[in-house]
C-alpha atoms as a PDB file:
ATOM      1  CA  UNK A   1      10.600 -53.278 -66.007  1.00  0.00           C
ATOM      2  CA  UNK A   2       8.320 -50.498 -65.749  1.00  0.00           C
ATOM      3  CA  UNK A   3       8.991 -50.400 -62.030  1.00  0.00           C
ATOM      4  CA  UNK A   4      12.952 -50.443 -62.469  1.00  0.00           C
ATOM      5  CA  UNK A   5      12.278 -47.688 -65.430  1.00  0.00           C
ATOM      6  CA  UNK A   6      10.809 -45.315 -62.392  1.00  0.00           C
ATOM      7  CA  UNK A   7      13.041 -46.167 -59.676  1.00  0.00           C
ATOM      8  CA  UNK A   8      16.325 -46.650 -60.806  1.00  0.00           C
ATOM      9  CA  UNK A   9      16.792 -42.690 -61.672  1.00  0.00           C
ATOM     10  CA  UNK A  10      15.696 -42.203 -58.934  1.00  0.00           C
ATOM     11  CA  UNK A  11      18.032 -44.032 -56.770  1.00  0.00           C
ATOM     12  CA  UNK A  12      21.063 -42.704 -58.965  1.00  0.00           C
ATOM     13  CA  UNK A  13      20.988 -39.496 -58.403  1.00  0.00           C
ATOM     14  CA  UNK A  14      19.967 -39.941 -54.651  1.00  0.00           C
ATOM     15  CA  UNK A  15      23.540 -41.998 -54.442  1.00  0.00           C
ATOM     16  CA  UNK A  16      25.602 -39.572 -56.526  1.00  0.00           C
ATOM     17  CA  UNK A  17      24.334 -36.987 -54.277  1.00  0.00           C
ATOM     18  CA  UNK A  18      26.205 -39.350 -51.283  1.00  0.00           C
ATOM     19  CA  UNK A  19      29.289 -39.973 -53.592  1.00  0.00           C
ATOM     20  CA  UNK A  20      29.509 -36.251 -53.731  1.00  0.00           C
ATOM     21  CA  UNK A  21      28.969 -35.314 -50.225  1.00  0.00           C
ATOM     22  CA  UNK A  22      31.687 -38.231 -49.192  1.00  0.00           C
ATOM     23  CA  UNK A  23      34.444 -36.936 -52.176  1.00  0.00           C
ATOM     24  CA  UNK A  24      33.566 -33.370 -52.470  1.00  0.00           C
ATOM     25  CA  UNK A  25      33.763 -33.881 -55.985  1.00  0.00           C
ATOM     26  CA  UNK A  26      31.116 -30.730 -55.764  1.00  0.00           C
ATOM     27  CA  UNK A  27      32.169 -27.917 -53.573  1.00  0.00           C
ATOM     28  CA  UNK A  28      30.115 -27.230 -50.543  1.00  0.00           C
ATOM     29  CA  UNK A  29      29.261 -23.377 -52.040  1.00  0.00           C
ATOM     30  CA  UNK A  30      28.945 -25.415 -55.706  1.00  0.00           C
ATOM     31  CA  UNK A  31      26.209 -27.300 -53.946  1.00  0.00           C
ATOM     32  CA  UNK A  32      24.906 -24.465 -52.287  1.00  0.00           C
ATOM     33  CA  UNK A  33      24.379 -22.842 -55.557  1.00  0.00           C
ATOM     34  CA  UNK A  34      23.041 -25.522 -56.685  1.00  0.00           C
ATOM     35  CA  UNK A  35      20.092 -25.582 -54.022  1.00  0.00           C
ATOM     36  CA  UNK A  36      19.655 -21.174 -55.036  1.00  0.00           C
ATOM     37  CA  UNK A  37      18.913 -22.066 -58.301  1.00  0.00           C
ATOM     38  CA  UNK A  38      16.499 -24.649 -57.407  1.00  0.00           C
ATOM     39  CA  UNK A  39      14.588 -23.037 -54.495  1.00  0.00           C
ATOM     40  CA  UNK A  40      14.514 -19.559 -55.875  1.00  0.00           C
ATOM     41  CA  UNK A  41      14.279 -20.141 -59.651  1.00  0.00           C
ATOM     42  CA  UNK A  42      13.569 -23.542 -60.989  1.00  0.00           C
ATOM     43  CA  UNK A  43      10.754 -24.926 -58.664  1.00  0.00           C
ATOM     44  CA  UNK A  44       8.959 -21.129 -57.846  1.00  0.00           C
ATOM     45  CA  UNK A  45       8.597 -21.115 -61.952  1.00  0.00           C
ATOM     46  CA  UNK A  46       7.089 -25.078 -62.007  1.00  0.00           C
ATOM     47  CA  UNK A  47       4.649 -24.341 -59.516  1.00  0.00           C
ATOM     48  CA  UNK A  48       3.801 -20.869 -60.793  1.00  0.00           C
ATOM     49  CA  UNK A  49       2.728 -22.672 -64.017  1.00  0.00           C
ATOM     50  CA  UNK A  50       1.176 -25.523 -62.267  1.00  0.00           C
ATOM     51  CA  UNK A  51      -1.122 -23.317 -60.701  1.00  0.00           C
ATOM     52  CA  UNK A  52      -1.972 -20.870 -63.295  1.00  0.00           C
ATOM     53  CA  UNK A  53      -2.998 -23.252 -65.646  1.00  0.00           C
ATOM     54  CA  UNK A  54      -4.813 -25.643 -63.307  1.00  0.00           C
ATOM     55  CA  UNK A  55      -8.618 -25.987 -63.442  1.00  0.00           C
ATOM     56  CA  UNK A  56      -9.472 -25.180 -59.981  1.00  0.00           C
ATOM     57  CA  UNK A  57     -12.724 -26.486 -59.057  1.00  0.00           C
ATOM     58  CA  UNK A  58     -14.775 -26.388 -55.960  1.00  0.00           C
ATOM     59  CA  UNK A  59     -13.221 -29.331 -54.776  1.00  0.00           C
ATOM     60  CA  UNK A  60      -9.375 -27.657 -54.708  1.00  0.00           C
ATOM     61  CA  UNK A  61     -10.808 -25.110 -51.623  1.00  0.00           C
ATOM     62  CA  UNK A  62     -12.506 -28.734 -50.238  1.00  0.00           C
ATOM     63  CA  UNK A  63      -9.253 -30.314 -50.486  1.00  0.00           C
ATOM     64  CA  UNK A  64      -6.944 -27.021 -49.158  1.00  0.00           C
ATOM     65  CA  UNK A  65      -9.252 -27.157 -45.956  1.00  0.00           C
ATOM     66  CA  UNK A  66      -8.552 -30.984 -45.263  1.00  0.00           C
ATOM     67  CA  UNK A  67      -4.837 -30.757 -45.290  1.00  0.00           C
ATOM     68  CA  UNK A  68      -4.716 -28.027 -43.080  1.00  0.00           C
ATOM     69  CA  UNK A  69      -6.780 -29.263 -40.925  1.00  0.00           C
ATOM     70  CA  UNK A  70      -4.949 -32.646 -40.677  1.00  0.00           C
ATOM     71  CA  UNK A  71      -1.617 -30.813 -40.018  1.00  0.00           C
ATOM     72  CA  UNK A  72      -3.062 -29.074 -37.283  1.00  0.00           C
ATOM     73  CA  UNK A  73      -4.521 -32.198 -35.458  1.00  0.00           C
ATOM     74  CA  UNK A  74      -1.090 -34.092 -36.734  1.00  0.00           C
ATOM     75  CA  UNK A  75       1.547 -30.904 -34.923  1.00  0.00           C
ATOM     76  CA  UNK A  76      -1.469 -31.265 -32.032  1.00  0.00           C
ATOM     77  CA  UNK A  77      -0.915 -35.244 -32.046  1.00  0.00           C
ATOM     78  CA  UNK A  78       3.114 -34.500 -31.884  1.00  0.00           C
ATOM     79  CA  UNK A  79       2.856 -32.415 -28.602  1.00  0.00           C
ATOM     80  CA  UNK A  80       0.741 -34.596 -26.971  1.00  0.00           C
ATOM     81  CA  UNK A  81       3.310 -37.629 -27.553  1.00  0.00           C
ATOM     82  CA  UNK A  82       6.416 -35.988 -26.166  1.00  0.00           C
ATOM     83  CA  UNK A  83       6.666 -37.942 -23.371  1.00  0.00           C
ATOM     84  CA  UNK A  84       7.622 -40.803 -25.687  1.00  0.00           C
ATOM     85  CA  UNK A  85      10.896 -38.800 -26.265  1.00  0.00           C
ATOM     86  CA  UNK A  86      14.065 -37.936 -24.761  1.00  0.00           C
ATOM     87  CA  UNK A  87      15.555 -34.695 -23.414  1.00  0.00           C
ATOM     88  CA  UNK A  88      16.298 -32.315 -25.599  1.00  0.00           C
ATOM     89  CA  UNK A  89      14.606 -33.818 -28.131  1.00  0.00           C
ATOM     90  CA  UNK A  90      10.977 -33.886 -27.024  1.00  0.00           C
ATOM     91  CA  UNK A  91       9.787 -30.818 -27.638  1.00  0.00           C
ATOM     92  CA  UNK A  92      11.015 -30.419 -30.899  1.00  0.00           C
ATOM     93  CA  UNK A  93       9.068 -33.658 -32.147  1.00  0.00           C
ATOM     94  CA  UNK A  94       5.650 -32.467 -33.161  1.00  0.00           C
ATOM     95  CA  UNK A  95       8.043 -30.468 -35.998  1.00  0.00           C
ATOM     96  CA  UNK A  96       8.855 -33.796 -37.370  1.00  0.00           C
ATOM     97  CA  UNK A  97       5.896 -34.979 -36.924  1.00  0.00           C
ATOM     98  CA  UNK A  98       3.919 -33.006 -39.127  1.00  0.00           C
ATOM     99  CA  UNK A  99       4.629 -30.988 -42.510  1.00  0.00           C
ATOM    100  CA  UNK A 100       5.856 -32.024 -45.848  1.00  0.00           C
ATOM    101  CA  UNK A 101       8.694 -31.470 -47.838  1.00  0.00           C
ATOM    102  CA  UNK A 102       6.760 -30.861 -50.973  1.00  0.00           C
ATOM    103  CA  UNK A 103       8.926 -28.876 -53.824  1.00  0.00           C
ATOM    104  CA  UNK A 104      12.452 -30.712 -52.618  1.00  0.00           C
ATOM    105  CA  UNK A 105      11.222 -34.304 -52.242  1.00  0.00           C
ATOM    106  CA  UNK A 106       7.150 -35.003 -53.329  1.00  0.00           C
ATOM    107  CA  UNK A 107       7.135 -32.903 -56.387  1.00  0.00           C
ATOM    108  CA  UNK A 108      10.548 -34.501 -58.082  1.00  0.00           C
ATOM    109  CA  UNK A 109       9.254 -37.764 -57.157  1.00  0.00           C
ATOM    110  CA  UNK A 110       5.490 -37.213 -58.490  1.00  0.00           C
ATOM    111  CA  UNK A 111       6.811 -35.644 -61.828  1.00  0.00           C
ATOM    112  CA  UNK A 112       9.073 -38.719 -62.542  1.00  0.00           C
ATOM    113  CA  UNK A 113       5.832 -41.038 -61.926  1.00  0.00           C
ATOM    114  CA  UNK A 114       3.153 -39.184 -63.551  1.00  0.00           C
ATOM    115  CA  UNK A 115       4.777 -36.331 -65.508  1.00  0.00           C
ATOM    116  CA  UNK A 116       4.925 -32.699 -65.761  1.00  0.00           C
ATOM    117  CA  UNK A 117       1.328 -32.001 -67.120  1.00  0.00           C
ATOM    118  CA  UNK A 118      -0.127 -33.582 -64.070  1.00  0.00           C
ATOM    119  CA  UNK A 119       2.237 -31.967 -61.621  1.00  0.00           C
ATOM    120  CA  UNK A 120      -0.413 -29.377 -60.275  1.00  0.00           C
ATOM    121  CA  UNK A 121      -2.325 -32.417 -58.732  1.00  0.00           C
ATOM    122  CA  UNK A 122       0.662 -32.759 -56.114  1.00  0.00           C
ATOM    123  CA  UNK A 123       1.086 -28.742 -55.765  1.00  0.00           C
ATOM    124  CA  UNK A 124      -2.655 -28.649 -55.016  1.00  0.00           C
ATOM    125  CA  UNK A 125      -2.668 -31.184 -52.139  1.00  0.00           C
ATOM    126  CA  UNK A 126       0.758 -29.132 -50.966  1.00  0.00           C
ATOM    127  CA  UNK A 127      -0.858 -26.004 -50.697  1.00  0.00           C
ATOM    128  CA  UNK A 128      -2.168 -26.131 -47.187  1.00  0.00           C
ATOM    129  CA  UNK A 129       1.198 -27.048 -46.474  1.00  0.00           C
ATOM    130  CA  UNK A 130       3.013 -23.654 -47.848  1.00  0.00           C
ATOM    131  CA  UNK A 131       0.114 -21.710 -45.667  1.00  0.00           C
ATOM    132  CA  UNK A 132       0.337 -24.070 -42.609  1.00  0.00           C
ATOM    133  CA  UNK A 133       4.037 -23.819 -42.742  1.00  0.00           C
ATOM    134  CA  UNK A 134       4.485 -20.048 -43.279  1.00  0.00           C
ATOM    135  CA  UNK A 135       1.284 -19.330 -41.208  1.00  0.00           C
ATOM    136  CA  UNK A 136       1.521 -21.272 -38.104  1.00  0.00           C
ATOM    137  CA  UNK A 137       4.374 -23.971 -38.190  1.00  0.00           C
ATOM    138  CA  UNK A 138       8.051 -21.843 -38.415  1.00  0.00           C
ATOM    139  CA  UNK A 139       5.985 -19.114 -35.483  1.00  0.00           C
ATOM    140  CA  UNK A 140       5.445 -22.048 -32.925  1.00  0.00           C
ATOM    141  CA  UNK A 141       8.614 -24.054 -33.768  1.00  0.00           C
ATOM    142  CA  UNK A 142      10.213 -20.001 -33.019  1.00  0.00           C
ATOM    143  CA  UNK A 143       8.268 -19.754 -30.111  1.00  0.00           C
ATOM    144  CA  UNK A 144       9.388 -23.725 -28.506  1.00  0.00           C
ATOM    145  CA  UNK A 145      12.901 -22.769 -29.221  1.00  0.00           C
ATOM    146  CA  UNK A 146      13.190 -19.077 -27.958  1.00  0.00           C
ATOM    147  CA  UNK A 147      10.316 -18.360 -26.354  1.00  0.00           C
ATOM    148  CA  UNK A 148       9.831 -15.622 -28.393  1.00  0.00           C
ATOM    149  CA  UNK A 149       6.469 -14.366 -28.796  1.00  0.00           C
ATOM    150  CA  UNK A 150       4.185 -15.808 -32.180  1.00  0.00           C
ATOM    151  CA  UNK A 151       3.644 -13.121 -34.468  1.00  0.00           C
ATOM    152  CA  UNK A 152       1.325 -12.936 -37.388  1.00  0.00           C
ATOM    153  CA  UNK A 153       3.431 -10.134 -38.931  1.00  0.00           C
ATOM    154  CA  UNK A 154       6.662 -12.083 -38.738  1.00  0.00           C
ATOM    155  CA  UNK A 155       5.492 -14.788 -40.461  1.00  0.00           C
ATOM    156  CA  UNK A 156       4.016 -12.960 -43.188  1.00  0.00           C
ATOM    157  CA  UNK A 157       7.025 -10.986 -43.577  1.00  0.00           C
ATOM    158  CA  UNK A 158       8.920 -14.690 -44.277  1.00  0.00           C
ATOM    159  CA  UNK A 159       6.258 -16.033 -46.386  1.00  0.00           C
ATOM    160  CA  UNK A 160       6.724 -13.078 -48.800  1.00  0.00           C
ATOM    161  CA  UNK A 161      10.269 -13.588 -48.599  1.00  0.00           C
ATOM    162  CA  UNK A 162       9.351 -17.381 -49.791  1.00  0.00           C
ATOM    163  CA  UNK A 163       9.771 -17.903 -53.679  1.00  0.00           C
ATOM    164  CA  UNK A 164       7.443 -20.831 -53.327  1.00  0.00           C
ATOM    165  CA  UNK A 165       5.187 -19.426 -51.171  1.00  0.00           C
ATOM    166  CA  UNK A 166       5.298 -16.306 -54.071  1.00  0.00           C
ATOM    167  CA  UNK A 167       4.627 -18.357 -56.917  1.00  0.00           C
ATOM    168  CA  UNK A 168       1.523 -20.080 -55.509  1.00  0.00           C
ATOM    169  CA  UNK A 169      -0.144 -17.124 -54.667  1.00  0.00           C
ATOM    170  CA  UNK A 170       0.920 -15.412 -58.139  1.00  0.00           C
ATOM    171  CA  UNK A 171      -0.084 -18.570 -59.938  1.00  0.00           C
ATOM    172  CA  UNK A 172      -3.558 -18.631 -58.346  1.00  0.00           C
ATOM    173  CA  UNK A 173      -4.141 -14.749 -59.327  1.00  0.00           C
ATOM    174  CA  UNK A 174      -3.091 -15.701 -62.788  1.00  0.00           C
ATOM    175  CA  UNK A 175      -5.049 -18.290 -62.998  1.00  0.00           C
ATOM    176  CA  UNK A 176      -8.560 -16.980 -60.997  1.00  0.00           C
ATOM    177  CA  UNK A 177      -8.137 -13.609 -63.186  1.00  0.00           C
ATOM    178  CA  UNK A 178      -7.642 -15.069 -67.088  1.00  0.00           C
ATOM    179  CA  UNK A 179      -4.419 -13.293 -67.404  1.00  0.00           C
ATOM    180  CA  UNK A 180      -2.976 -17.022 -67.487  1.00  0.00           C
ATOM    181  CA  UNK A 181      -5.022 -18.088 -70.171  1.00  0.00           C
ATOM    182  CA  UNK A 182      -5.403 -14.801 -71.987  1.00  0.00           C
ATOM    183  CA  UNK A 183      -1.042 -15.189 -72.457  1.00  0.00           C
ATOM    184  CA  UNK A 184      -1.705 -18.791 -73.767  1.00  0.00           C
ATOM    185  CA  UNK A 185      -4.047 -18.288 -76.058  1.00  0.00           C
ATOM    186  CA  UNK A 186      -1.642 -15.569 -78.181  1.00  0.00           C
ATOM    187  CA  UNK A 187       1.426 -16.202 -79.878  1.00  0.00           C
ATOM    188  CA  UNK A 188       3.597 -14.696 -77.707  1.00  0.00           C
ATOM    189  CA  UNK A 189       2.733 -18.030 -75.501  1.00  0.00           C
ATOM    190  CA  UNK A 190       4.910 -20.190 -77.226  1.00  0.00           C
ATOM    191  CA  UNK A 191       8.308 -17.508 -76.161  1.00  0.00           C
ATOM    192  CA  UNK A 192       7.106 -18.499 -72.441  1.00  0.00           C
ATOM    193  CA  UNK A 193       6.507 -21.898 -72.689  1.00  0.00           C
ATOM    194  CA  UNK A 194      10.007 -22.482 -74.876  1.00  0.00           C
ATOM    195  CA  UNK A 195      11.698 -20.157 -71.445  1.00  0.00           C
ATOM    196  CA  UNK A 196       9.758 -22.079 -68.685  1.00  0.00           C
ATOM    197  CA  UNK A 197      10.745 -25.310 -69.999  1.00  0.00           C
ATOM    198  CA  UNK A 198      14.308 -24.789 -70.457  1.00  0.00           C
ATOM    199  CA  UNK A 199      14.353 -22.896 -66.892  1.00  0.00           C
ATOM    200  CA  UNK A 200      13.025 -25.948 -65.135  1.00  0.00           C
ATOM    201  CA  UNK A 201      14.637 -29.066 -67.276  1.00  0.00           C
ATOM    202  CA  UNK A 202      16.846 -30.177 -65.100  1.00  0.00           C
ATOM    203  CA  UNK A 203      14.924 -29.221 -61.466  1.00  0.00           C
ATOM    204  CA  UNK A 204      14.111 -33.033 -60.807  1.00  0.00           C
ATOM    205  CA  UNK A 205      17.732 -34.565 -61.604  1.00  0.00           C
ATOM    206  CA  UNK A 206      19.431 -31.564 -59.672  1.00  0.00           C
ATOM    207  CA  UNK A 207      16.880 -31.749 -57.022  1.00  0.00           C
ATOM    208  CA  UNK A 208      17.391 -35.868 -56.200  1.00  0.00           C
ATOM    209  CA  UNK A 209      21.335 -34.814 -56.210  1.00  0.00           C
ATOM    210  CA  UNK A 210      20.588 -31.962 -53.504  1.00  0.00           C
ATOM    211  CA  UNK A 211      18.544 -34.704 -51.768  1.00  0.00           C
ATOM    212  CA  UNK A 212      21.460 -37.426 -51.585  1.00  0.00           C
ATOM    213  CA  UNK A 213      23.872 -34.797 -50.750  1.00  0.00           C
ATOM    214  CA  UNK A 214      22.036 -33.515 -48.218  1.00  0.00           C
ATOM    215  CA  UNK A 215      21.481 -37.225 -46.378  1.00  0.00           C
ATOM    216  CA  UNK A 216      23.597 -37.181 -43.194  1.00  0.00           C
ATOM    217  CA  UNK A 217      23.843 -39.908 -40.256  1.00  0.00           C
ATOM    218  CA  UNK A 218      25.030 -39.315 -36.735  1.00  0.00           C
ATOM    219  CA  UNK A 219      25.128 -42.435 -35.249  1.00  0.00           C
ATOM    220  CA  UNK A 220      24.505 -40.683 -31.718  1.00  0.00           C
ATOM    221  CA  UNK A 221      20.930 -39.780 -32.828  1.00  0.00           C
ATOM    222  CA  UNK A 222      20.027 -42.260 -34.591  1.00  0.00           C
ATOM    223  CA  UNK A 223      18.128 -44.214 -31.429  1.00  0.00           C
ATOM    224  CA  UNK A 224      16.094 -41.118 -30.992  1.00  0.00           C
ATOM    225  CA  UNK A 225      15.391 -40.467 -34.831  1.00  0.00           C
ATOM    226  CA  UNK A 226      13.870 -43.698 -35.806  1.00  0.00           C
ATOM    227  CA  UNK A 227      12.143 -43.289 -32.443  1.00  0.00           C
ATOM    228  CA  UNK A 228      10.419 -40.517 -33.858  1.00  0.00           C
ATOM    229  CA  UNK A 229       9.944 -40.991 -37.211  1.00  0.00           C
ATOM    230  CA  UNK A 230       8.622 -44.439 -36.438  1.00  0.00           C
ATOM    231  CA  UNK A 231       5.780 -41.998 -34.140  1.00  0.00           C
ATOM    232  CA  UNK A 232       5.460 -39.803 -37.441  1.00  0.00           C
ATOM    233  CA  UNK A 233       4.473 -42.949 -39.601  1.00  0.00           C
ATOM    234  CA  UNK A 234       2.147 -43.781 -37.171  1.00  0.00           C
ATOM    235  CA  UNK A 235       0.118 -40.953 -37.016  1.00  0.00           C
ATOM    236  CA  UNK A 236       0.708 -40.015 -41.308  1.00  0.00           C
ATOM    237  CA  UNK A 237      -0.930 -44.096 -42.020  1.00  0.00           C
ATOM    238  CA  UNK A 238      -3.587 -43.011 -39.121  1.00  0.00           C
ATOM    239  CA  UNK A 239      -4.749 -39.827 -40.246  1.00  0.00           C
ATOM    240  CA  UNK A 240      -3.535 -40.588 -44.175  1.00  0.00           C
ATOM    241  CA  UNK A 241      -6.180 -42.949 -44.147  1.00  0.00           C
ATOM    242  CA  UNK A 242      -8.265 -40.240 -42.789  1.00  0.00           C
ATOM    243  CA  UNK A 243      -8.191 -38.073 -45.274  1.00  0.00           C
ATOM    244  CA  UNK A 244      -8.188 -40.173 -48.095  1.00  0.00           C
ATOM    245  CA  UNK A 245     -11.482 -41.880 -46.883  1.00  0.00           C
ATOM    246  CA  UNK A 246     -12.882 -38.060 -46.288  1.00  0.00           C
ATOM    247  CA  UNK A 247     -11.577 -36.528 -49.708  1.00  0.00           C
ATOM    248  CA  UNK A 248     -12.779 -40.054 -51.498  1.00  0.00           C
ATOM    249  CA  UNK A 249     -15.197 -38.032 -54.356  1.00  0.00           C
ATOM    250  CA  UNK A 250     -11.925 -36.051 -54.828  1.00  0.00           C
ATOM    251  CA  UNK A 251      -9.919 -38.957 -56.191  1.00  0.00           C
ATOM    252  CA  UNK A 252     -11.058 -37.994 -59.951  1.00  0.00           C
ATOM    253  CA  UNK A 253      -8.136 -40.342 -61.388  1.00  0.00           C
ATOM    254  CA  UNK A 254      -5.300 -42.288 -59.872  1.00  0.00           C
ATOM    255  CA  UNK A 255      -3.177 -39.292 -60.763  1.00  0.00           C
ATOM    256  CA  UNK A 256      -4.879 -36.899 -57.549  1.00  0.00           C
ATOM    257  CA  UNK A 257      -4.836 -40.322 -55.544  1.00  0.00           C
ATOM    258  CA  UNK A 258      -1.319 -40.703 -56.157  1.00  0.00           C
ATOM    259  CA  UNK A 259      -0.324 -36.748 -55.135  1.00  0.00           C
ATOM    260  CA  UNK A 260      -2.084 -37.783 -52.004  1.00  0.00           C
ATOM    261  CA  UNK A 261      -0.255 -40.920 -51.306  1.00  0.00           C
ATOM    262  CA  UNK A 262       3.623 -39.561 -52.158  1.00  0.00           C
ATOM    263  CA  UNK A 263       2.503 -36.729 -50.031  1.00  0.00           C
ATOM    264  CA  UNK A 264       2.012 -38.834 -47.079  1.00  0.00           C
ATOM    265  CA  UNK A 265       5.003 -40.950 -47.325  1.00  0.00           C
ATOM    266  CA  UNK A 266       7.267 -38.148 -47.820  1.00  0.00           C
ATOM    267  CA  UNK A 267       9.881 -36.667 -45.095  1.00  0.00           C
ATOM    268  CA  UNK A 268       9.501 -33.695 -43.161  1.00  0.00           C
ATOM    269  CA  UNK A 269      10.387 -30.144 -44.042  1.00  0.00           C
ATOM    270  CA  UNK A 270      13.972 -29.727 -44.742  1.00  0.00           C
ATOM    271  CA  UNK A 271      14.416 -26.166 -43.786  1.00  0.00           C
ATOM    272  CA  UNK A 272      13.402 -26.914 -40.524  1.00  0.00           C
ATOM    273  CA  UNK A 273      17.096 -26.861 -39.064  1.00  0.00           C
ATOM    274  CA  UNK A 274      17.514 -23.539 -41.242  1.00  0.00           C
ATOM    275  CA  UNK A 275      14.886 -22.238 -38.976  1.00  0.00           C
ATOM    276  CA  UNK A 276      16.848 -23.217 -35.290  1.00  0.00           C
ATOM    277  CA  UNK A 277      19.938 -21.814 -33.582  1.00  0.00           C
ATOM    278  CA  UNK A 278      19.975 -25.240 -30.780  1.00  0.00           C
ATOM    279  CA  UNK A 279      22.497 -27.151 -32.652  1.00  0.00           C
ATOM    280  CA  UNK A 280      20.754 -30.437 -30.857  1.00  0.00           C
ATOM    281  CA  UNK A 281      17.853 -29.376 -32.503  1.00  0.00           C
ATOM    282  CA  UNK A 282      19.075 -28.783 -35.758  1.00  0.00           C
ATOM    283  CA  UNK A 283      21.019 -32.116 -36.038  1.00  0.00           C
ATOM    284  CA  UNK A 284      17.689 -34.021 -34.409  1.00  0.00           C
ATOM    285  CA  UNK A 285      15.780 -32.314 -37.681  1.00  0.00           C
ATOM    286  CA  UNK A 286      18.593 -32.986 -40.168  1.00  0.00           C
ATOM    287  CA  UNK A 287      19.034 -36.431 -38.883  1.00  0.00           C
ATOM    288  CA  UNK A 288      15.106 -37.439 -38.657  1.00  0.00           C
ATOM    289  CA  UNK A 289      14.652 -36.319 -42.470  1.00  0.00           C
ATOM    290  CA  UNK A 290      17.677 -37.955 -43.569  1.00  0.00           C
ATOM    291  CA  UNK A 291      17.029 -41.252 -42.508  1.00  0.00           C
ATOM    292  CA  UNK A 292      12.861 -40.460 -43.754  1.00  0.00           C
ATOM    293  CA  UNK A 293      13.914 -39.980 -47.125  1.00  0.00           C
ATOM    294  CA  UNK A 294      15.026 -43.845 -47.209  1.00  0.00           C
ATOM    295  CA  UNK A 295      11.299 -44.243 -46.074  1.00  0.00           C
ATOM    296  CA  UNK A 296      10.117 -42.369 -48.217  1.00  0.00           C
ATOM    297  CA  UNK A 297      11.879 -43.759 -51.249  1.00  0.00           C
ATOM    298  CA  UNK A 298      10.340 -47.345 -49.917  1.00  0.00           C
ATOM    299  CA  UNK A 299       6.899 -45.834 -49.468  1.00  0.00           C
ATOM    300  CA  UNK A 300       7.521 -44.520 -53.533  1.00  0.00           C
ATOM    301  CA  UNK A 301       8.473 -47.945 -54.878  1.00  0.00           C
ATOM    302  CA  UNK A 302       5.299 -49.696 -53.339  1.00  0.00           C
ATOM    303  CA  UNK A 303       3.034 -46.730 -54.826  1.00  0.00           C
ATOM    304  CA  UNK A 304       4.854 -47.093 -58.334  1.00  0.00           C
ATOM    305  CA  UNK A 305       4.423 -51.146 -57.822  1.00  0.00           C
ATOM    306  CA  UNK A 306       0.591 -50.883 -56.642  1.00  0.00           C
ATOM    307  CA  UNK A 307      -0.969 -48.503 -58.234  1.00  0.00           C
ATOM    308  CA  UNK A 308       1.378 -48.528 -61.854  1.00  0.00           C
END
């Protein structure tokens, strides 16, 4: 029952999502607006708070270090299987091969399993994602497309731009200087909380709804996507297993063991077609995490089974 309890939301809103996609019950700018208020409000104020009220130990640096590190070798892993992959697909599948897609799929799905109080364990194993991503991952993908030449400043100049990428860094000041904890420990705290809460209530509902709507199949690609995100599984159980066995004294509770393991069974980035102008490219991304968030909804009710 407990397992149903978990999974059955979850599944709901994933196929109303599809309902409304297939009817357009929901507008296609209604849904857009939808994904604004999520992206650039609801989820840049969750992690905000999840990181400035964290207690960030030694180990959060230890663990920051090992995720970035394993999506470097993982994008290095995706080159060097190209060969395994069609024209014009190949060069295009390290991209799907490494990265997360943390605050639209991992952090819903963690905050339905172990709640909101524990959500920073999940934001902390994402951030070497947000830096990997803005730092080195959207500059090559640029750069495989185009051919346009990597630049530090360009990328820093989208990372700002990034709400998410905003609210971790803002959340870690608040949090490393006291100002976080000075505002909770006087009245005035209880105005913010009361505001953050009803700001984010509905982010993980909404969020599953974006998901489902967002799911799209092609049967053209659909050879060449399971093709690859059969290669991405691969390497995420080889090197998941990596990292888990390396970051073993971080595992304080089955909470930071569970962040790890949604983490790893969750799709790639969405925004990665946002990022493209090669229409083969951007239905090859939309279509690979499509058809990985059915994966990774598998991968979530054997976690929720296991481990709860």
């Amino acid at each position: 029952m407990d397992t149903i309890r978990v999974m059955l939301p979850i599944i709901v809103m994933l196929v109303m999502g599809v309902i409304i996609q297939r009817t357009g019950f929901i507008s296609e700018d209604g849904m857009n607006g939808i994904k604004i208020y999520l992206t650039k409000i609801a989820l840049p104020v969750t992690i905000f708070h999840a990181m400035a009220t964290a207690d960030l130990g030694g180990q959060t640096l230890y663990i920051i270090i090992t995720m970035f590190v394993f999506l470097a070798i993982a994008m290095v892993i995706g080159f060097l299987l190209r060969p395994l992959i069609e024209k014009p697909y190949k060069k295009y599948l390290p991209f799907v091969i490494c990265l997360f897609e943390g605050g639209m799929l991992s952090y819903p799905l963690y905050e339905n399993l172990c709640g909101a109080d524990k959500l920073v364990n999940v934001v902390i194993v994402d951030i070497a994602g947000c830096i990997f991503g803005f730092g080195i991952f959207y500059g090559i993908l640029s750069l495989v497309e185009k051919g346009t030449k990597f630049s530090f400043k360009t990328m820093g100049k989208v990372a700002i731009m990034s709400p998410t990428f905003d609210a971790v860094v803002l959340g870690l000041l608040c949090n490393l200087t006291g100002v976080m904890g000075a505002l909770l420990d006087n009245p005035v705290s209880e105005l913010y909380i009361v505001i953050k809460d009803i700001a984010v209530a509905p982010l993980t509902s909404l969020i599953l709804l974006y998901v489902g709507y967002s799911i799209k199949i092609e049967k053209g690609l659909i050879k060449v996507c399971l093709k690859s995100i059969a290669l991405r599984m691969i390497v995420m159980t080889i090197l998941g297993t990596a990292v888990l066995f390396i970051l073993r004294d971080t595992m304080k509770d089955i909470y930071m063991l569970t962040a790890f393991l949604i983490m790893f069974v969750t799709s790639p980035s969405f925004s990665m077609a946002g990022f493209v102008d090669d229409k083969d490219a951007a239905g090859y991304f939309a279509m690979s995490t499509s058809l990985y968030v059915i994966i990774t909804v598998i991968g979530y009710g054997i976690i929720t089974v296991t481990l709860f």
